[in-house]
C-alpha atoms as a PDB file:
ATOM      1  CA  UNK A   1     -25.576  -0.951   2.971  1.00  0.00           C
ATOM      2  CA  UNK A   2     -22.737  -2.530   0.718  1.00  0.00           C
ATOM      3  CA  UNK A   3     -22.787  -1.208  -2.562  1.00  0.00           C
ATOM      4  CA  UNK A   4     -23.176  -4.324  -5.046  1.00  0.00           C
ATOM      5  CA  UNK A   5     -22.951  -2.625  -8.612  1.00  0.00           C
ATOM      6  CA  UNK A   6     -19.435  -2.708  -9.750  1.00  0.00           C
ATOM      7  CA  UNK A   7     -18.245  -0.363 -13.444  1.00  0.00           C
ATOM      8  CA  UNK A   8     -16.611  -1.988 -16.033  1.00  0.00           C
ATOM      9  CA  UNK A   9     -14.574   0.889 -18.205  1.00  0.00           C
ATOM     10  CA  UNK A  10     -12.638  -0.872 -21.459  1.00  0.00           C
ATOM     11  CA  UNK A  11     -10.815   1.015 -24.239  1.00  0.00           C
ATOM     12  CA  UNK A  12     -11.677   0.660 -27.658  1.00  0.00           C
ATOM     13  CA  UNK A  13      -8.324   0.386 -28.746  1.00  0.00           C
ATOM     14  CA  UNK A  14      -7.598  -3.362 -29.791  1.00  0.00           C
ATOM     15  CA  UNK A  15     -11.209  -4.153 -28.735  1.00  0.00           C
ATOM     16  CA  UNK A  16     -11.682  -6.990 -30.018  1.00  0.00           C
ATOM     17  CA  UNK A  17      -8.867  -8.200 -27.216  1.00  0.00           C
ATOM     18  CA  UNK A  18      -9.945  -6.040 -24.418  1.00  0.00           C
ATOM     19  CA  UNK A  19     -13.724  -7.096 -24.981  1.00  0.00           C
ATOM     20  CA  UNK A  20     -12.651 -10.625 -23.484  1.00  0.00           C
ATOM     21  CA  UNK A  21     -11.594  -9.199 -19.943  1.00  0.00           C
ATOM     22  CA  UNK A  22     -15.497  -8.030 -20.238  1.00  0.00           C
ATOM     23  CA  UNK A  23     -16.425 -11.690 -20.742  1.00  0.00           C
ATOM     24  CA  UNK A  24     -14.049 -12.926 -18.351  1.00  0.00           C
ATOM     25  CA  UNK A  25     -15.331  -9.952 -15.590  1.00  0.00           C
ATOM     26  CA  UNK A  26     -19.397 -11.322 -16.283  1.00  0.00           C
ATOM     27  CA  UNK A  27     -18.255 -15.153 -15.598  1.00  0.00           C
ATOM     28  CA  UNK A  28     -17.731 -14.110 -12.192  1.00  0.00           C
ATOM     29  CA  UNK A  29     -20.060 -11.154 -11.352  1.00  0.00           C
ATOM     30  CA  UNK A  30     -23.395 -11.737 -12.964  1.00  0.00           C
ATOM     31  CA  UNK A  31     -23.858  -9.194 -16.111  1.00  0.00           C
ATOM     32  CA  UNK A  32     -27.577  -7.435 -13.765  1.00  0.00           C
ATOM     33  CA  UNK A  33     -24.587  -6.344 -11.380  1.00  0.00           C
ATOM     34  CA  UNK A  34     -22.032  -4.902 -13.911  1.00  0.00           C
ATOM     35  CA  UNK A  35     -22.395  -1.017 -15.689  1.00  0.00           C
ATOM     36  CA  UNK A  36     -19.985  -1.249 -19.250  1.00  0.00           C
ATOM     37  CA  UNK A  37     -18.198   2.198 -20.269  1.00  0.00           C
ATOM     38  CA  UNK A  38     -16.492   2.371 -23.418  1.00  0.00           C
ATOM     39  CA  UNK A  39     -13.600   4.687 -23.763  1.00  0.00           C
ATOM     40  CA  UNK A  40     -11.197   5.295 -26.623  1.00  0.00           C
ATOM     41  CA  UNK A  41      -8.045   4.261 -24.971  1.00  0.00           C
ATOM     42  CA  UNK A  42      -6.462   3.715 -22.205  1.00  0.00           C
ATOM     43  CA  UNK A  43      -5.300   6.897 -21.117  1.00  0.00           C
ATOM     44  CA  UNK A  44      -8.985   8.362 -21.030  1.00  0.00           C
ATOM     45  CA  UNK A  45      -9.896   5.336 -18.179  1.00  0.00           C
ATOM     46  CA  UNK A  46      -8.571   7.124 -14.751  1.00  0.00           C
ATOM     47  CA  UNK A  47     -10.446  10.074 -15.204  1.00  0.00           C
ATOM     48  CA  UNK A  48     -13.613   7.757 -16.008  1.00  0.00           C
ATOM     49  CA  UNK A  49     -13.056   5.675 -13.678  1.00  0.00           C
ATOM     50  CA  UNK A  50     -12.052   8.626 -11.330  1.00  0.00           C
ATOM     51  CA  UNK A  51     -15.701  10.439 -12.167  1.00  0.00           C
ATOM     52  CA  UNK A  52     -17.858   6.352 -11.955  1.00  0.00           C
ATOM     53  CA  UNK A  53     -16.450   6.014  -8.535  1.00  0.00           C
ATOM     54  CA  UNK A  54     -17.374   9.408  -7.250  1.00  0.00           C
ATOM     55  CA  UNK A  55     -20.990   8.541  -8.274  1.00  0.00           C
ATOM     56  CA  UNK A  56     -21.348   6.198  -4.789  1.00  0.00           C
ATOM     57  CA  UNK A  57     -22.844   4.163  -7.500  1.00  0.00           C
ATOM     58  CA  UNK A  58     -20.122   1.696  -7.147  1.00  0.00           C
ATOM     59  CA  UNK A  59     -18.224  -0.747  -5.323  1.00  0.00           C
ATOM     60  CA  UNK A  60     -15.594  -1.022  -7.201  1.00  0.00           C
ATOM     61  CA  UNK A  61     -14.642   0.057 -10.804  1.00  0.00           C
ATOM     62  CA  UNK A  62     -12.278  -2.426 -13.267  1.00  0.00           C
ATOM     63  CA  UNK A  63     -10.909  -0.547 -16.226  1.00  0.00           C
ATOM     64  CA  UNK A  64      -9.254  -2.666 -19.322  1.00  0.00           C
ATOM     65  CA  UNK A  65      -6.975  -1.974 -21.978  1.00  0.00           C
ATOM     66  CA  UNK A  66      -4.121  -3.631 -24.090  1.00  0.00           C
ATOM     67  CA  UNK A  67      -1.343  -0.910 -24.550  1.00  0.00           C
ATOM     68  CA  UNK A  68       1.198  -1.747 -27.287  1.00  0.00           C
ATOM     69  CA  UNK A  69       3.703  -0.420 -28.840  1.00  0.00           C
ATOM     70  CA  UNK A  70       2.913   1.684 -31.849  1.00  0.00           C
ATOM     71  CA  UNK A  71       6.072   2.757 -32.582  1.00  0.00           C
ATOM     72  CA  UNK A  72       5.464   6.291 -31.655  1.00  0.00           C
ATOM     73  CA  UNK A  73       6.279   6.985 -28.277  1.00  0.00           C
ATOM     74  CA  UNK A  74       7.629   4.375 -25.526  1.00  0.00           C
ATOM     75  CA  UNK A  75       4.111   2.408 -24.411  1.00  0.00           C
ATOM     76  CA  UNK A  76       5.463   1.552 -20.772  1.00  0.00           C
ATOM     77  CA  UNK A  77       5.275   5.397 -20.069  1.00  0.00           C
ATOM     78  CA  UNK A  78       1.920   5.521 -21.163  1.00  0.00           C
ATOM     79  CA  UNK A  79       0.825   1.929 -19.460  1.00  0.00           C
ATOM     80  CA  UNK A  80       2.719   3.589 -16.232  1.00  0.00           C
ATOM     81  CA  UNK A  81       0.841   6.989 -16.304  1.00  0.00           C
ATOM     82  CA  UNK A  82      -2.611   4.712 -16.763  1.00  0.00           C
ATOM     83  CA  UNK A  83      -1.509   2.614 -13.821  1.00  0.00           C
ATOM     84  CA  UNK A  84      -0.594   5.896 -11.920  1.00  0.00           C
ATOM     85  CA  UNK A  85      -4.166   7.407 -12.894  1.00  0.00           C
ATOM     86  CA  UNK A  86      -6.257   4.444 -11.994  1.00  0.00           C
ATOM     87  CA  UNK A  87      -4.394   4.245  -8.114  1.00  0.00           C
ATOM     88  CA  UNK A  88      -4.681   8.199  -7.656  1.00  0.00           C
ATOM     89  CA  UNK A  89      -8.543   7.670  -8.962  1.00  0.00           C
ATOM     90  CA  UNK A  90      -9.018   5.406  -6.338  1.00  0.00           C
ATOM     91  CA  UNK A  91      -7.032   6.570  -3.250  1.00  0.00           C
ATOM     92  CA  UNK A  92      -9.091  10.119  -4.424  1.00  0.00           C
ATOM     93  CA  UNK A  93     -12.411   8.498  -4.178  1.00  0.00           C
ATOM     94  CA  UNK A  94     -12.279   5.807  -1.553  1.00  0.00           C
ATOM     95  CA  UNK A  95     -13.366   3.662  -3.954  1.00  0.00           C
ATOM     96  CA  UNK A  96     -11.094   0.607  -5.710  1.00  0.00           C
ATOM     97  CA  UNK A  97      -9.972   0.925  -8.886  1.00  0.00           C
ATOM     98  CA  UNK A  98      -8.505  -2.732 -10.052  1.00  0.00           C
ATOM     99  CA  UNK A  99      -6.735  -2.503 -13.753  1.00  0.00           C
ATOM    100  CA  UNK A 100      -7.047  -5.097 -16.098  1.00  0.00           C
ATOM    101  CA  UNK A 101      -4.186  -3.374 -18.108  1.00  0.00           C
ATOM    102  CA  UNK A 102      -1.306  -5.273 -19.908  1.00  0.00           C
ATOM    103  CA  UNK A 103       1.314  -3.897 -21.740  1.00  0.00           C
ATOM    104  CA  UNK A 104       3.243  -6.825 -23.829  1.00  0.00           C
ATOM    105  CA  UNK A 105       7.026  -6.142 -24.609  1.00  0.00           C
ATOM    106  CA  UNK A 106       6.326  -8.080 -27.894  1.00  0.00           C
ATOM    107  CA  UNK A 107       3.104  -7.721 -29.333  1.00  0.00           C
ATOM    108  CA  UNK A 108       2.538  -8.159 -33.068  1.00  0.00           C
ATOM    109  CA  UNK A 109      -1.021  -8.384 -34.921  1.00  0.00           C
ATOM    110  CA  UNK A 110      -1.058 -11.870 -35.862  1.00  0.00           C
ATOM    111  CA  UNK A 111      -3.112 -14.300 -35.294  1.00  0.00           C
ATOM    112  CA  UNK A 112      -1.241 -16.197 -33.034  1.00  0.00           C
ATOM    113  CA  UNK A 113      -0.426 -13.078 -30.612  1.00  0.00           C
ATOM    114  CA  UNK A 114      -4.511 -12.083 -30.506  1.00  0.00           C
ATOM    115  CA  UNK A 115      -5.362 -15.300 -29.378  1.00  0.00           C
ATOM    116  CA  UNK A 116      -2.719 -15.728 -27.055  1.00  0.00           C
ATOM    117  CA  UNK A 117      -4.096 -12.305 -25.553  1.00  0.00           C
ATOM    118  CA  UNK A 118      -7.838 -13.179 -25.819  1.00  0.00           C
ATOM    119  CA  UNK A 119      -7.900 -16.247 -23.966  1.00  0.00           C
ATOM    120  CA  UNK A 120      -5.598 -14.400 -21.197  1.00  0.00           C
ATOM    121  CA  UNK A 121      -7.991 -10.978 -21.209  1.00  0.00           C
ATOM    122  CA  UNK A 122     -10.407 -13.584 -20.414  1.00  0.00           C
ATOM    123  CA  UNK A 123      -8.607 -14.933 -16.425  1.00  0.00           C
ATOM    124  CA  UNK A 124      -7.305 -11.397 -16.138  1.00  0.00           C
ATOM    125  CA  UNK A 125     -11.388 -10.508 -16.081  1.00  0.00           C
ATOM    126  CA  UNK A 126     -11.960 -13.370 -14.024  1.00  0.00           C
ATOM    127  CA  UNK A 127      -9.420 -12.248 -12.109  1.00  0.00           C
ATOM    128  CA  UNK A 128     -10.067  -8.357 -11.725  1.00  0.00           C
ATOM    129  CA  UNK A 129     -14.079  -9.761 -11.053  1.00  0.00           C
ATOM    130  CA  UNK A 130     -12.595 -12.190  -7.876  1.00  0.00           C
ATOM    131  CA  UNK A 131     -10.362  -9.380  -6.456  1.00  0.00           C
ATOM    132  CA  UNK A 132     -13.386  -6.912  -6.503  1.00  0.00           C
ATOM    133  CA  UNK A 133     -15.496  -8.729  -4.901  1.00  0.00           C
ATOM    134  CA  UNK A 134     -12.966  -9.586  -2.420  1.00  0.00           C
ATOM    135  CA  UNK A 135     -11.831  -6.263  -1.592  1.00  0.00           C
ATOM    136  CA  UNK A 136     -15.855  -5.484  -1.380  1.00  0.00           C
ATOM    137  CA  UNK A 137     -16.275  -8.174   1.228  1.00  0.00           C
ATOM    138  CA  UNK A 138     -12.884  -6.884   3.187  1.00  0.00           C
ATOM    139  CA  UNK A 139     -13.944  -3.151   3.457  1.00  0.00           C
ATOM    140  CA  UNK A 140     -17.773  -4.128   4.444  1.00  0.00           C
ATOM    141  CA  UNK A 141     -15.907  -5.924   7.454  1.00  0.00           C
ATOM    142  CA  UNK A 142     -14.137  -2.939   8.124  1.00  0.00           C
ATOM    143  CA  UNK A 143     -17.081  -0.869   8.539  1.00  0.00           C
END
């Protein structure tokens, strides 16, 4: 029997962006069907993700985050090694692993950067929710 619960794993970080792939995700699969796991950021979400899809609880498992940069540290080594994490989680466990992951070149905190990257956090949800049930439909064919 196909699995029909799907995991939704979002990081905290910049939440109140991230929290619209969530809304975008539930416009497609109905909200009965989807399990929400808060992390802090985005590096924690392969090894979440990694540990939800080993549960057979799942047919697939969406993880979301907005990486910036901080100023720190070079963000497209950290959005890379998140990237990295979510395939390895899901060629480890059989099960997909679809990211929902952007890393901006430009990002600034205003207000007219947040909504440009609310309203698209809310298609790249719609988005990650289409391709999981896809690939859910593909692999019960192939069994």
């Amino acid at each position: 029997m196909t699995q029909t619960k799907y995991a939704f794993v979002k990081a905290s970080w910049h939440a109140d962006i991230v929290d619209q792939a969530l809304v975008g995700f539930l416009q497609v699969i109905p909200e009965a069907d989807v399990d929400v796991f808060e992390v802090p950021g985005a590096l924690e979400m392969p090894l979440i993700a990694r540990d939800l899809a080993k549960t057979g609880k799942y047919a697939a498992v969406a993880a979301a985050a907005l990486v910036v940069d901080g100023g720190i540290y070079r963000h497209d080594f950290v959005a890379q090694a998140v990237l990295d994490g979510l395939m390895q989680a899901g060629l480890e466990t059989g099960v997909p692993i679809l990211s929902v992951s952007l890393t901006p070149h430009h990002f600034q905190e205003t207000e007219h950067h947040i909504n440009i990257y609310r309203d698209h956090f809310i298609i790249k949800g719609q988005e990650a929710a289409k391709a999981a049930l896809q690939i859910t439909q593909l692999r019960a064919s192939i069994a």
